[in-house]
Protein backbone atom coordinates (compact mmCIF):
# COMPACT_ATOMS: atom_id res chain seq x y z
CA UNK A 1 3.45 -18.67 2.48
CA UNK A 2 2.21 -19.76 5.93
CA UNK A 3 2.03 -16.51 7.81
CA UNK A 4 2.96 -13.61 5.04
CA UNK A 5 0.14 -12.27 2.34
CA UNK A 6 0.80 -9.87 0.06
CA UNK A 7 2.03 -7.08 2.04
CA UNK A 8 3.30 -8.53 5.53
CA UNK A 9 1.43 -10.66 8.00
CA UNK A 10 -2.21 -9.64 8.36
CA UNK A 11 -5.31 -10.68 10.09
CA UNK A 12 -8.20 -9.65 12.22
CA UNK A 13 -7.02 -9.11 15.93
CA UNK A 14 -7.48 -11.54 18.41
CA UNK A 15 -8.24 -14.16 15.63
CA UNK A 16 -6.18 -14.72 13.07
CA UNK A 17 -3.57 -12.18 14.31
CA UNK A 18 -3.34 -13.36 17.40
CA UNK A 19 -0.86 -13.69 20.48
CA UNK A 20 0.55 -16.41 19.58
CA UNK A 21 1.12 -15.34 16.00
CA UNK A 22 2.49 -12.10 17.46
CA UNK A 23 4.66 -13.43 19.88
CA UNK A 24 5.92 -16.53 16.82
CA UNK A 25 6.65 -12.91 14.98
CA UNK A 26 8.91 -10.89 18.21
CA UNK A 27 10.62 -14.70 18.40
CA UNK A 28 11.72 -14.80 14.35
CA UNK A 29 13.02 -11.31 14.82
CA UNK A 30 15.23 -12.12 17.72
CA UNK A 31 16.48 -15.50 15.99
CA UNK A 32 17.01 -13.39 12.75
CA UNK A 33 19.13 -10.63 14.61
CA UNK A 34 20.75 -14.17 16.59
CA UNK A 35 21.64 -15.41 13.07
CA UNK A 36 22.70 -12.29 11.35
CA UNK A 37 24.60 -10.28 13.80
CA UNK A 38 23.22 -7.13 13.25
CA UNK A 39 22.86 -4.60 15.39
CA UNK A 40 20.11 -5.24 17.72
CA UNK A 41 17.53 -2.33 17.10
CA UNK A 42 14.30 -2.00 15.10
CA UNK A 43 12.19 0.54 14.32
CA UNK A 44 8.70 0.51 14.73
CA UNK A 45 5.52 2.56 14.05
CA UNK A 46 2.12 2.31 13.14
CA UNK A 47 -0.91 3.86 11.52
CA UNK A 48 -4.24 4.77 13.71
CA UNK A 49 -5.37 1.25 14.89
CA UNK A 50 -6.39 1.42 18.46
CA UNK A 51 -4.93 -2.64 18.57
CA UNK A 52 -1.28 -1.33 17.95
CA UNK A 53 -0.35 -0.70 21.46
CA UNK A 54 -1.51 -4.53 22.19
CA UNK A 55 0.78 -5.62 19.44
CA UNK A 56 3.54 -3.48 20.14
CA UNK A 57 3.50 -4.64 24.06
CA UNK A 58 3.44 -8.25 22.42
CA UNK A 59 6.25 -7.80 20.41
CA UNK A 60 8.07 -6.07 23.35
CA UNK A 61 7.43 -9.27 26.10
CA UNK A 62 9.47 -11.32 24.01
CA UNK A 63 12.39 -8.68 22.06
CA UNK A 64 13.43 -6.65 25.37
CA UNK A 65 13.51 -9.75 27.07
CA UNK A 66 16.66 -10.93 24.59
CA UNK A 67 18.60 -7.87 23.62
CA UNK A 68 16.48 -6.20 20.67
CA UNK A 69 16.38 -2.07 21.24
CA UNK A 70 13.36 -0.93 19.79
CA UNK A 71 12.82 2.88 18.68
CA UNK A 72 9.28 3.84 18.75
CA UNK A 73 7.74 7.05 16.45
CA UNK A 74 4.41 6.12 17.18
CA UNK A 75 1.55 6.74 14.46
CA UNK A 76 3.04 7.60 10.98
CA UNK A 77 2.46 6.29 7.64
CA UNK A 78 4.08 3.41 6.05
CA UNK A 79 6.93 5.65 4.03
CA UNK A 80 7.69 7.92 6.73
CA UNK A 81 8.81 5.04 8.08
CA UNK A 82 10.72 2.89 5.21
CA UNK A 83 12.21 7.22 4.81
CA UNK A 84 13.27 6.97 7.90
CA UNK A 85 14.75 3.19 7.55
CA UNK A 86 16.61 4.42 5.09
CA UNK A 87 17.93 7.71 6.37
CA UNK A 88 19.35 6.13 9.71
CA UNK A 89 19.95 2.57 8.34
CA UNK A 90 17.94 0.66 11.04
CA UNK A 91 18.66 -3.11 10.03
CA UNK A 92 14.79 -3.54 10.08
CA UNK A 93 12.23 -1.37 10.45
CA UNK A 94 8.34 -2.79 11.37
CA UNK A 95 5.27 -0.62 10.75
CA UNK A 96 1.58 -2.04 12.55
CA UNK A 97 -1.01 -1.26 9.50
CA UNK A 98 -3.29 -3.56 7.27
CA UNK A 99 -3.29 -0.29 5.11
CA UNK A 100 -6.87 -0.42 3.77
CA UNK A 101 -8.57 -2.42 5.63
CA UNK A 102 -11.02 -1.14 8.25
CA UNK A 103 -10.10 -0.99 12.29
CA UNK A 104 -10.75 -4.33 12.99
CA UNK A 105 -7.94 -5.74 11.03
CA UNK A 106 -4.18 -4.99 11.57
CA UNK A 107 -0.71 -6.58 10.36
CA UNK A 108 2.97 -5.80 10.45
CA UNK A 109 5.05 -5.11 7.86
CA UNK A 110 8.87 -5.28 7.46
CA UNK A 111 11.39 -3.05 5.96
CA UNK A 112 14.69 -3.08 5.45
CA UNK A 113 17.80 -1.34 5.41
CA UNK A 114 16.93 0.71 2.14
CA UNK A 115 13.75 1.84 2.78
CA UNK A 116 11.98 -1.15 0.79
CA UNK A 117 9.79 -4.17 1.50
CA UNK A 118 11.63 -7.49 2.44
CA UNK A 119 11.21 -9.57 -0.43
CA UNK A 120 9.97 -13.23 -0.98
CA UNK A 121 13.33 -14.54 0.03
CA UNK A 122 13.09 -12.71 3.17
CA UNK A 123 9.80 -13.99 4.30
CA UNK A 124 10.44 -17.13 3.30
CA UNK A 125 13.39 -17.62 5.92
CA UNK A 126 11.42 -15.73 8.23
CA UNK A 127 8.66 -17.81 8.12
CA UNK A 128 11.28 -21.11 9.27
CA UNK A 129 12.22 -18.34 11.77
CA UNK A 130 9.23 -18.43 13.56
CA UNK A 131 8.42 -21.65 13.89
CA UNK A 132 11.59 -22.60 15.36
CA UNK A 133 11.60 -24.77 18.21
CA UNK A 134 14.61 -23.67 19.81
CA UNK A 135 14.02 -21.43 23.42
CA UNK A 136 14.78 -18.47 23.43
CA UNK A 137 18.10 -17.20 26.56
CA UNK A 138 15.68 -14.52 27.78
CA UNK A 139 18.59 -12.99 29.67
CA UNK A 140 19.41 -9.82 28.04
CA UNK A 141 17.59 -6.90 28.52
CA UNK A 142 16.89 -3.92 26.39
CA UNK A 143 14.65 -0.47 26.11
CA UNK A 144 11.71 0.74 23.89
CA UNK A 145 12.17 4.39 23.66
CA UNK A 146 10.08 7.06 22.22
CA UNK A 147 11.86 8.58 18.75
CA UNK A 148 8.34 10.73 17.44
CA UNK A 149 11.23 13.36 16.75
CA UNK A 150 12.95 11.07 14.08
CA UNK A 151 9.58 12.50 11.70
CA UNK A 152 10.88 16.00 11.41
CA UNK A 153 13.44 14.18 9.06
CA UNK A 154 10.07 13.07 6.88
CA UNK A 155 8.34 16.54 6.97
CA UNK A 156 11.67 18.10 6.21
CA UNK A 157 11.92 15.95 3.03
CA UNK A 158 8.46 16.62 2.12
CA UNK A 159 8.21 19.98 2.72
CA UNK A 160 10.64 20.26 -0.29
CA UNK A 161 7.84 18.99 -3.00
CA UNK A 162 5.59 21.22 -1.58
CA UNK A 163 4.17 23.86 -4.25
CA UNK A 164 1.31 26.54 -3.76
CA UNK A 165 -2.21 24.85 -4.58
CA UNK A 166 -5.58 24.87 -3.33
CA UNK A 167 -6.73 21.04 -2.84
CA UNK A 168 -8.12 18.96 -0.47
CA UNK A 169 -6.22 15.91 1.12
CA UNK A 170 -8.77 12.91 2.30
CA UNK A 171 -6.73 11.68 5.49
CA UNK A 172 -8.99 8.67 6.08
CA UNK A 173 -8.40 9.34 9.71
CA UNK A 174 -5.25 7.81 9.40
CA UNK A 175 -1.38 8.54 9.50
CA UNK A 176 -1.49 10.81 6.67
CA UNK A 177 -3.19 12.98 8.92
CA UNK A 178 -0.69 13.56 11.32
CA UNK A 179 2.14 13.67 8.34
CA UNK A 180 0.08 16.47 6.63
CA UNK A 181 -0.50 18.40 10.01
CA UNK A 182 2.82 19.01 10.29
CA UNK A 183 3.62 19.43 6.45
CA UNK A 184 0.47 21.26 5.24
CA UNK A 185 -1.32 22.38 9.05
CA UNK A 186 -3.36 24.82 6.68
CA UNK A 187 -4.13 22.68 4.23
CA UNK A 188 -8.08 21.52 3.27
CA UNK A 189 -7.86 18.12 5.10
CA UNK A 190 -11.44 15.60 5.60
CA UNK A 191 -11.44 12.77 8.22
CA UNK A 192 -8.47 13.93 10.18
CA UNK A 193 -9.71 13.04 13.52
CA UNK A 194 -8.93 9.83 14.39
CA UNK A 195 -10.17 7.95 17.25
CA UNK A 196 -8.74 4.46 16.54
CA UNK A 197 -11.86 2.87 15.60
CA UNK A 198 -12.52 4.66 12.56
CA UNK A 199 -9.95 4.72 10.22
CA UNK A 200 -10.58 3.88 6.59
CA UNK A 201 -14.54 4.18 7.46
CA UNK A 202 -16.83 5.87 4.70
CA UNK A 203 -13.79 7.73 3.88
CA UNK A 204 -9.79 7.43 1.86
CA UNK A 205 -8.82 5.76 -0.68
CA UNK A 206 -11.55 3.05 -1.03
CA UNK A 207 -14.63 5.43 -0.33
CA UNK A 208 -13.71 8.54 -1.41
CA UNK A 209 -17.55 9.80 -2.01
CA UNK A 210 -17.23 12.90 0.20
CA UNK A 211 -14.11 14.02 -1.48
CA UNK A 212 -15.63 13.87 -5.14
CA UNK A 213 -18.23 15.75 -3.34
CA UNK A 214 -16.78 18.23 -1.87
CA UNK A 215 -14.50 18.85 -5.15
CA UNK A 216 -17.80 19.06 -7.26
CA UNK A 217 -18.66 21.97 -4.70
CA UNK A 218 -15.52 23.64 -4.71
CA UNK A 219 -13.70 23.62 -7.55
CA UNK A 220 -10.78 22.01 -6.33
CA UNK A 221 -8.81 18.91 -6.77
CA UNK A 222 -8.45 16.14 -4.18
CA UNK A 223 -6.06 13.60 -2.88
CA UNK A 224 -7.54 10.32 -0.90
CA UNK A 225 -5.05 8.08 0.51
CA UNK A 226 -5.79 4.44 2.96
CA UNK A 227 -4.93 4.18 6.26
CA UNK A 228 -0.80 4.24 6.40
CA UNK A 229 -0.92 6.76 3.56
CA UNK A 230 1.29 4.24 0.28
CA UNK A 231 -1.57 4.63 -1.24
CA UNK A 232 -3.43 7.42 -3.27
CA UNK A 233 -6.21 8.42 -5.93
CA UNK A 234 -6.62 11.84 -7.36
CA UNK A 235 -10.16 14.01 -8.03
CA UNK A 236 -10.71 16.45 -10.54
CA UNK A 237 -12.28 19.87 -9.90
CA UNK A 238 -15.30 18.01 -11.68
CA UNK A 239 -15.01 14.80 -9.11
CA UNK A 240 -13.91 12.88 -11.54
CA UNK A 241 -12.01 9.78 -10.14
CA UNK A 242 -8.36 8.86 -11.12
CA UNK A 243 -6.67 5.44 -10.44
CA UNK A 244 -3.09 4.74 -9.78
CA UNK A 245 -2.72 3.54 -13.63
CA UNK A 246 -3.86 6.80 -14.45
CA UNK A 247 -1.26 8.62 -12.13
CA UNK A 248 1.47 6.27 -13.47
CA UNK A 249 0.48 7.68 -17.27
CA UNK A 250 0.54 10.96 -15.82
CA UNK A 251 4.15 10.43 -14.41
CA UNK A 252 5.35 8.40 -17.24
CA UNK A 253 4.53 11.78 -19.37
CA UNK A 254 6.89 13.51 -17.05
CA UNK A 255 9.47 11.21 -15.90
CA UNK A 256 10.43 8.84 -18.66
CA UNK A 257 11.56 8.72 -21.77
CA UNK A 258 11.16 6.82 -25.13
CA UNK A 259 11.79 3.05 -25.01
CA UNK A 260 11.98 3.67 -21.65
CA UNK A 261 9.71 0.81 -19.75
CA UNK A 262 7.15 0.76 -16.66
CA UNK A 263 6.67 -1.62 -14.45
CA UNK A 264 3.03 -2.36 -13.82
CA UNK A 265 0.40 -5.69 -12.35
CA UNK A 266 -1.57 -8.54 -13.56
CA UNK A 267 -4.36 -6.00 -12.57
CA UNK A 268 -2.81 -2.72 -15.09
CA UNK A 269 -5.19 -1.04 -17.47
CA UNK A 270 -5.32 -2.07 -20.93
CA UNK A 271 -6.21 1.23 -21.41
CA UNK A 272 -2.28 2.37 -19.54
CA UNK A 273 -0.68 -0.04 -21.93
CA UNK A 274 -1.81 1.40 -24.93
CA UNK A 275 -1.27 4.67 -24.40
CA UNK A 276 2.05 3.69 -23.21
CA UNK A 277 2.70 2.31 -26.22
CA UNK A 278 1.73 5.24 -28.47
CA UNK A 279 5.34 7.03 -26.24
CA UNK A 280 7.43 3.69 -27.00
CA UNK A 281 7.33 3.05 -23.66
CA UNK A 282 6.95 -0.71 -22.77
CA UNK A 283 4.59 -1.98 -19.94
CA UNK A 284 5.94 -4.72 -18.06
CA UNK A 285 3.79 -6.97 -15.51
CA UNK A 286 4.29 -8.22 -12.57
CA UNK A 287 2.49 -10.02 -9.46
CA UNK A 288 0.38 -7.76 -7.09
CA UNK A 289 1.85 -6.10 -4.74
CA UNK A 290 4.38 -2.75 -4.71
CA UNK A 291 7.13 -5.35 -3.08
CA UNK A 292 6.76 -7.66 -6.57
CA UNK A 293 6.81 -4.23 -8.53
CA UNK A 294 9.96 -3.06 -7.07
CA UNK A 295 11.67 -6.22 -7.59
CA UNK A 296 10.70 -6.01 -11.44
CA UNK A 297 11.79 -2.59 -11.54
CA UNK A 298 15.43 -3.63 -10.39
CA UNK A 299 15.19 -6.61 -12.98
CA UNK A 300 14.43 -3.93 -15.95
CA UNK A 301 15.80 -1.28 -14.51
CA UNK A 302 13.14 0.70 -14.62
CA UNK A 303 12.45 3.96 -12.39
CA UNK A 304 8.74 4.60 -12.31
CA UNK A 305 6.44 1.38 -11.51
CA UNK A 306 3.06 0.78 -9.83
CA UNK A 307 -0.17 -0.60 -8.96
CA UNK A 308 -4.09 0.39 -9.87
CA UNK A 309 -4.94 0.76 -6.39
CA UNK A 310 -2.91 3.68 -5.83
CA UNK A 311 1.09 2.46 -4.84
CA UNK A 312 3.72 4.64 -7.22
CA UNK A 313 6.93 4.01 -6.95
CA UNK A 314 9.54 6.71 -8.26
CA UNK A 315 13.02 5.20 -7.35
CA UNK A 316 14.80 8.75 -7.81
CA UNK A 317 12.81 9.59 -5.02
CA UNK A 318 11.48 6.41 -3.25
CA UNK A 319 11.48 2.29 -3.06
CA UNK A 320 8.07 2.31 -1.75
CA UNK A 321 4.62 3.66 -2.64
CA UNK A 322 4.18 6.55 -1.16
CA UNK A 323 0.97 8.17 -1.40
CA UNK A 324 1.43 12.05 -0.68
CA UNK A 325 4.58 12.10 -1.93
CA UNK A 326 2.66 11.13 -5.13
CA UNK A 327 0.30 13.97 -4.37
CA UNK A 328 2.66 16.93 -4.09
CA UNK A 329 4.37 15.81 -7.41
CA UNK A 330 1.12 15.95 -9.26
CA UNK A 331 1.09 18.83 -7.70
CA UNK A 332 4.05 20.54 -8.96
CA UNK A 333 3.13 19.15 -12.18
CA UNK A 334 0.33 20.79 -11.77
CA UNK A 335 2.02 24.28 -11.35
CA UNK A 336 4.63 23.62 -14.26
CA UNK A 337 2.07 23.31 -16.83
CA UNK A 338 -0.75 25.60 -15.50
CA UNK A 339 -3.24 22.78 -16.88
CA UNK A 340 -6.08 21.24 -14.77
CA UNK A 341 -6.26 17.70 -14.05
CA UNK A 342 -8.77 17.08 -16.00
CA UNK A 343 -7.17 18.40 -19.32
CA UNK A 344 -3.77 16.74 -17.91
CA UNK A 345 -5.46 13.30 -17.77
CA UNK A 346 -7.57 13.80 -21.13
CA UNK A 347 -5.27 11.81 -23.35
CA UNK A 348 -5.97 8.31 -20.99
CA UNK A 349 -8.82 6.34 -22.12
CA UNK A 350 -8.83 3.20 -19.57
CA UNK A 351 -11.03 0.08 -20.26
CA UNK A 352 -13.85 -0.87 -17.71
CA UNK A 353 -13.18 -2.88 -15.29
CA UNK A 354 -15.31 -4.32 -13.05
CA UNK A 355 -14.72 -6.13 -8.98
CA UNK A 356 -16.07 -8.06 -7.03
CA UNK A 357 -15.16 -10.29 -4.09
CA UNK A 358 -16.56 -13.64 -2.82
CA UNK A 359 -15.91 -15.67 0.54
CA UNK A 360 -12.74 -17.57 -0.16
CA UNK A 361 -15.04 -20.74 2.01
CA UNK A 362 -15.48 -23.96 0.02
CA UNK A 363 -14.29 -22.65 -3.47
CA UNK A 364 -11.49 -24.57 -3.59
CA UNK A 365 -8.51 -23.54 -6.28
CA UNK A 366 -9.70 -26.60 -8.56
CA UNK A 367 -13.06 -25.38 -8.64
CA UNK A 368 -11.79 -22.18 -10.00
CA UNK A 369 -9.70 -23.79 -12.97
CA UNK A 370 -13.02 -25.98 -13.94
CA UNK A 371 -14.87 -22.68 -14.53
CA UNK A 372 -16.05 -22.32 -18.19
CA UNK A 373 -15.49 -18.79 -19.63
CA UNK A 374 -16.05 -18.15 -23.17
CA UNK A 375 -15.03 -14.71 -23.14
CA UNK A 376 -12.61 -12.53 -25.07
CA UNK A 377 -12.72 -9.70 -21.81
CA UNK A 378 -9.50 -10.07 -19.64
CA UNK A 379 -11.03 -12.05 -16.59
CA UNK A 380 -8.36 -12.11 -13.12
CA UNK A 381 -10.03 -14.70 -10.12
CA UNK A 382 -7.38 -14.71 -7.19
CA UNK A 383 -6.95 -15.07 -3.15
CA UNK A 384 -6.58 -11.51 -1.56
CA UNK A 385 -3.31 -11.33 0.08
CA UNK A 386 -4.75 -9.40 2.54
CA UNK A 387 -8.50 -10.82 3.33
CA UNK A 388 -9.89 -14.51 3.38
CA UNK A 389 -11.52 -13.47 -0.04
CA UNK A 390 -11.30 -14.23 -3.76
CA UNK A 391 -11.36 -11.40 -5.70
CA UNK A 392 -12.57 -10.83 -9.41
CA UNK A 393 -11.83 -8.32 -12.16
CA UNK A 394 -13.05 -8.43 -15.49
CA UNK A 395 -12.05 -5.98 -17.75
CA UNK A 396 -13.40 -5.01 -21.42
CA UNK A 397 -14.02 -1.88 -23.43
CA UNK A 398 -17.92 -1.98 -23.01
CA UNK A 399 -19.16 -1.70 -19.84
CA UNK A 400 -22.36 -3.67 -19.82
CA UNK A 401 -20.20 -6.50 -21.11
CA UNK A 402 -18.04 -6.58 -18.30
CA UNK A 403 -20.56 -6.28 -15.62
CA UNK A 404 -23.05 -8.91 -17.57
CA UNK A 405 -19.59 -11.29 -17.03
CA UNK A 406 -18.46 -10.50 -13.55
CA UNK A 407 -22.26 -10.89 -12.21
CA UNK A 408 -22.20 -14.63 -14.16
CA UNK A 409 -18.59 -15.36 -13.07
CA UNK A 410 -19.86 -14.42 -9.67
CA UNK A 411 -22.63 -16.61 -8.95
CA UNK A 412 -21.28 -19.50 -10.57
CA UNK A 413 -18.81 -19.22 -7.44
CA UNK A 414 -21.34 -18.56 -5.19
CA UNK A 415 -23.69 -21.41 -5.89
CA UNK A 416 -20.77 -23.93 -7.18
CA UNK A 417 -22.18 -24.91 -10.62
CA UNK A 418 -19.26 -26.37 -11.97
């Protein structure tokens, strides 16, 4: 892919998510709605990111000028708005988020129809979209209107899962804390305030450290998610971490059956797989990313799927990661069985795995295949689909054996001894 990554086009702001890029982007969408016939709206939102205004005013110069209606519910989380794709059938929907990543970075996403991720097709023919040559009439005018009241359709929906429990929700000052402000207002929320500089920083999904803390000094269990909320990780009342392949055991315990199957990554536990296995249930892999999991999931039908870093994807109640959705059902879970987290996750033994990333500069993809490993650990070296980076995972039962191999694996990239 020229312009798409792993989840939507992404890049630092004024660099490699620039005007131009933005603008090739507000042209493919007009040529797409030229091409289809579709009605001639989109949705929009975005998370936090103080650079979403500039991109949305992009995006406007070009679609208002030739027809395209856009509906705008301001800051929300990624599956309030593929919900609220869904629930009003907007022929696409566009949310401004690079998720995890910190402020400096942002990207847009697309959704369709359903409520799901375009697929590789999709951005494929997008892609030729954008760089066509063709002018555009520039003759038709349009509106961008504010629809922030569409969300009370998302905290409705919500508010439905929600069970009496005493935990604390890690907001990483981004969308989920406006979601859980009107969902939960007295809930125990951290890094709520928001400032559009600071999401994702020291705190979510990726650096939960406070929340483990403040869980060790409480009591209570805690739910991080990243910046547009698809994403989550669970804390015990001990601060004891949990993954999203230990949430999809958790689930599969509750939602599926035997010889039922789960769709999983490249990047799923060993750990998962086994005790899968000792259910009947079947893991299946497929490429990162919750778009790539989804599609599986159709292929086997399959109704519970997911990644590690913290996308679960329930299809009876969603077609995207969702991350506190994901909390409130571990939460009712929680309630049904009158078990802590701790004793609920005390059947999952996951290998060790250990990450790290190196500047994707001069290591070329050749240089990666000449790389001797003698190693019987499970060893993953791939391009981040979201950052010019290479990341590394190496997983194995002992520890020490998997860090001894990453550090090795690591500077033989670093200093190109091939």
């Amino acid at each position: 892919m020229k312009y798409f990554g792993t989840d939507g086009i992404r890049g630092v702001v004024g660099k490699n998510l620039c005007e131009q890029i933005i603008k090739k982007v507000a042209c493919g969408i007009v040529r797409y709605f030229n091409k289809t016939k579709l009605k001639r709206q989109i949705l929009v939102g975005n998370d936090s990111r103080i650079s979403s205004d500039y991109i949305l005013s992009v995006l406007n110069s070009v679609l208002l000028k030739n027809g395209i209606d856009v509906d705008n519910v301001g800051i929300c989380t990624s599956p309030a708005l593929a919900f609220l794709a869904r629930k009003h059938a907007y022929p696409l929907a566009i949310m401004l988020s690079a998720s995890h990543n910190p402020s400096e970075y942002n990207g847009i996403k697309f959704f369709n129809s359903a409520g799901e991720k375009v697929d590789n097709k999709f951005e494929q023919q997008f892609e030729t979209l954008m760089d066509k040559k063709t002018r555009l009439k520039n003759c038709e005018h349009s509106k961008c209107k504010p629809c922030e009241k569409l969300l009370d359709g998302y905290y409705h929906y919500l508010k439905s899962f929600v069970v009496k429990k005493d935990v604390i929700f890690d907001c990483a000052f981004g969308g989920a804390a406006k979601i859980l402000d009107n969902v939960l207002p007295k809930s125990n929320r951290l890094h709520t305030h928001f400032n559009g500089k600071n999401i994702n920083c020291c705190a979510g999904c990726t650096q939960p450290e406070k929340l483990i803390m403040q869980c060790k000094i409480q009591g209570k269990i805690g739910f991080a998610f990243d910046g547009d909320a698809d994403r989550v990780l669970a804390v015990d009342e001990m601060g004891n971490c949990y993954d999203g392949d230990a949430l999809l055991f958790l689930f599969s315990k509750f939602f599926l059956n035997k010889k039922d199957c789960l769709v999983g990554t490249i990047y799923t536990n060993t750990g998962l797989e086994n005790a899968l296995s000792k259910n009947n249930i079947t893991l299946v892999r497929a490429e990162v990313g919750d778009k790539h999991v989804l599609q599986k999931m159709k292929e086997t039908n399959c109704k519970l799927g997911g990644e590690k870093s913290g996308h679960i994807i329930l299809t009876q109640y969603t077609h995207t990661g969702d991350g506190i959705l994901a909390a409130l059902l571990v939460m009712r879970i929680l309630n049904l069985t009158k078990l802590n987290l701790s004793k609920l996750f005390s059947e999952y033994t996951p290998y060790f795995q250990a990450h790290a990333s190196v500047d994707i500069n001069g290591v070329s993809e050749n240089q990666i295949k000449k790389l001797k490993i003698n190693s019987a650990s499970k060893i993953i070296i791939r391009s981040s689909g979201t950052e010019p980076i290479l990341r590394i995972m190496v997983e194995d039962k002992n520890e020490k054996i998997a860090k001894n191999l990453l550090n090795s694996i690591k500077n033989e990239l670093i200093l190109h001894k091939f």
